[in-house]
Protein backbone atom coordinates (compact mmCIF):
# COMPACT_ATOMS: atom_id res chain seq x y z
CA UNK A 1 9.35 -11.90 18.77
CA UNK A 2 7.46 -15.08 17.66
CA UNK A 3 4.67 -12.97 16.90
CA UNK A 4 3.60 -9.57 15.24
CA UNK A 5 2.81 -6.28 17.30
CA UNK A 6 -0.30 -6.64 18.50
CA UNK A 7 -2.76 -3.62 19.50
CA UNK A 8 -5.92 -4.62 21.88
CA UNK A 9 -8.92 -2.55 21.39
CA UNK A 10 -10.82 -2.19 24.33
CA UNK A 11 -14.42 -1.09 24.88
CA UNK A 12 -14.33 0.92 27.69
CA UNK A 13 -18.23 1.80 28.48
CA UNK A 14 -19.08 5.27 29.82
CA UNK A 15 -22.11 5.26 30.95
CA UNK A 16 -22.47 8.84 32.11
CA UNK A 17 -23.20 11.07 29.03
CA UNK A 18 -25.50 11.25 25.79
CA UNK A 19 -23.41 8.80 23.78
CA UNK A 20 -25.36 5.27 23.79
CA UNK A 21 -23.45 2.07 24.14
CA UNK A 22 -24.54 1.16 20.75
CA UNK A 23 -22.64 3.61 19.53
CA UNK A 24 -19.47 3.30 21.99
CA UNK A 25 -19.88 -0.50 20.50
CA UNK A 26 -19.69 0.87 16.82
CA UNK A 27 -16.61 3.16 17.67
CA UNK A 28 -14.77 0.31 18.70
CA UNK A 29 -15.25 -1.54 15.58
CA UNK A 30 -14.00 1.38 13.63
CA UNK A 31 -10.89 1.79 15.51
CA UNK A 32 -9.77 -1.59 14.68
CA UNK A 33 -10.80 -1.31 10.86
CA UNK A 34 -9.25 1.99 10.43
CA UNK A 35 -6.09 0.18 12.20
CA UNK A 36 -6.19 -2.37 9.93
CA UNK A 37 -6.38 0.23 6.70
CA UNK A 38 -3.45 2.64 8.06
CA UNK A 39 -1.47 -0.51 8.68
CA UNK A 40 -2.21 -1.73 4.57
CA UNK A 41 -2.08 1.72 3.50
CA UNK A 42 1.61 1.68 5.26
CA UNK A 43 2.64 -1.45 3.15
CA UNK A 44 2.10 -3.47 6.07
CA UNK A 45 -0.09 -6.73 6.90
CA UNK A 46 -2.93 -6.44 9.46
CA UNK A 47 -5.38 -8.80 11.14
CA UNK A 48 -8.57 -8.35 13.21
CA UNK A 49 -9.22 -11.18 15.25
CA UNK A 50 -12.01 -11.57 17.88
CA UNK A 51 -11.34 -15.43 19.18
CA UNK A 52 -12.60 -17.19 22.32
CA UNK A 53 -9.72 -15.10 24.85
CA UNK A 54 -11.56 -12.15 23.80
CA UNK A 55 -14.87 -13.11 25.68
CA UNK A 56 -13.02 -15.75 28.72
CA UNK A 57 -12.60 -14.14 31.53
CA UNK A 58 -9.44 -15.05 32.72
CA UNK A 59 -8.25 -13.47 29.84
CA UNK A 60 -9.84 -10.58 30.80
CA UNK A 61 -8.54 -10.63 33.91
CA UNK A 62 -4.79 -10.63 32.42
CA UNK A 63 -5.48 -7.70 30.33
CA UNK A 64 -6.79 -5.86 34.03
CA UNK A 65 -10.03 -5.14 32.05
CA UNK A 66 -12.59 -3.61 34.48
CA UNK A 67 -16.12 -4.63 35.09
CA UNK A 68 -17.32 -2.18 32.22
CA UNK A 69 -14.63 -3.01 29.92
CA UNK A 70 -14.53 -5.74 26.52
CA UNK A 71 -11.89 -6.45 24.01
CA UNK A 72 -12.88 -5.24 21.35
CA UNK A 73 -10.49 -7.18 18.98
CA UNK A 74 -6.89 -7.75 18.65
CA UNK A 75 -5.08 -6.28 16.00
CA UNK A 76 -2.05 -8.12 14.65
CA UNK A 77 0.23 -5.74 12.81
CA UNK A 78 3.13 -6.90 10.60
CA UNK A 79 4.96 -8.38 6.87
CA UNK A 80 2.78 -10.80 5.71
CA UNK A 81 4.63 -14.05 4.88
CA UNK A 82 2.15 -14.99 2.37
CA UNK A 83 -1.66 -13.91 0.67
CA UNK A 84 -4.15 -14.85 3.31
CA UNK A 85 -6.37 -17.70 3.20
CA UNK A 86 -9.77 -17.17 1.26
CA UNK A 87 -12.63 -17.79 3.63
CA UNK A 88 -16.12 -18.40 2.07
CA UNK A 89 -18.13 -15.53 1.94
CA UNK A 90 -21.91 -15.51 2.12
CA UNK A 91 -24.15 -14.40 -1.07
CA UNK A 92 -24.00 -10.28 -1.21
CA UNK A 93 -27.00 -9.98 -3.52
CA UNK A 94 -29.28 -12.88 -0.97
CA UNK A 95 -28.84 -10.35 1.83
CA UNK A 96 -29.60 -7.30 0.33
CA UNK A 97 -32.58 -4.98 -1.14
CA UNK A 98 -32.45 -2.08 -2.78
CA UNK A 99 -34.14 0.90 -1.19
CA UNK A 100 -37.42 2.58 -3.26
CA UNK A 101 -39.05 5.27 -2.28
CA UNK A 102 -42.65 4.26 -1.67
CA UNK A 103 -43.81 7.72 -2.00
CA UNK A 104 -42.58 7.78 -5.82
């Protein structure tokens, strides 16, 4: 293999039912980061990538995604060869507020 196994997380919509797609959206998004912690947790290193051949549609088209159907992410599962690259994070304490309550 010249690369890791890889996992695709699909959203597959269901549009009949009480659950919103907001929240089919959000369950999607969990799957791959509780993917990604079971594959640390295991010793192993995992990736969550969401690149431009998750939104082309030819790409699609490979995967035999239907109409109603979006990747999700692709999960790349294996031994790290080295510590990952440090990306620059934005400023934690300029995009948050702490909550008060304004009836106190």
């Amino acid at each position: 293999l010249t690369a890791p196994p890889l996992a695709v997380a699909v959203i597959s919509r269901v549009e009949t039912g009480k659950i919103p797609e907001w929240e089919q959206v959000l369950s999607a998004g969990s799957v791959c980061t509780l993917m990604l912690l079971a594959a640390q947790g295991m010793g192993y290193g995992a990736n969550w990538i969401t690149d431009w051949y998750s939104y082309d549609a030819g790409a699609n088209a490979l995967l035999g995604l239907a109409a109603n159907e979006r990747v999700a992410g692709f999960v790349y599962i294996g031994t790290a060869a080295e510590a990952p690259l440090e990306r620059a994070r934005p400023d934690v304490a300029a995009l948050t507020t702490r909550w008060s309550d304004p009836q106190a």
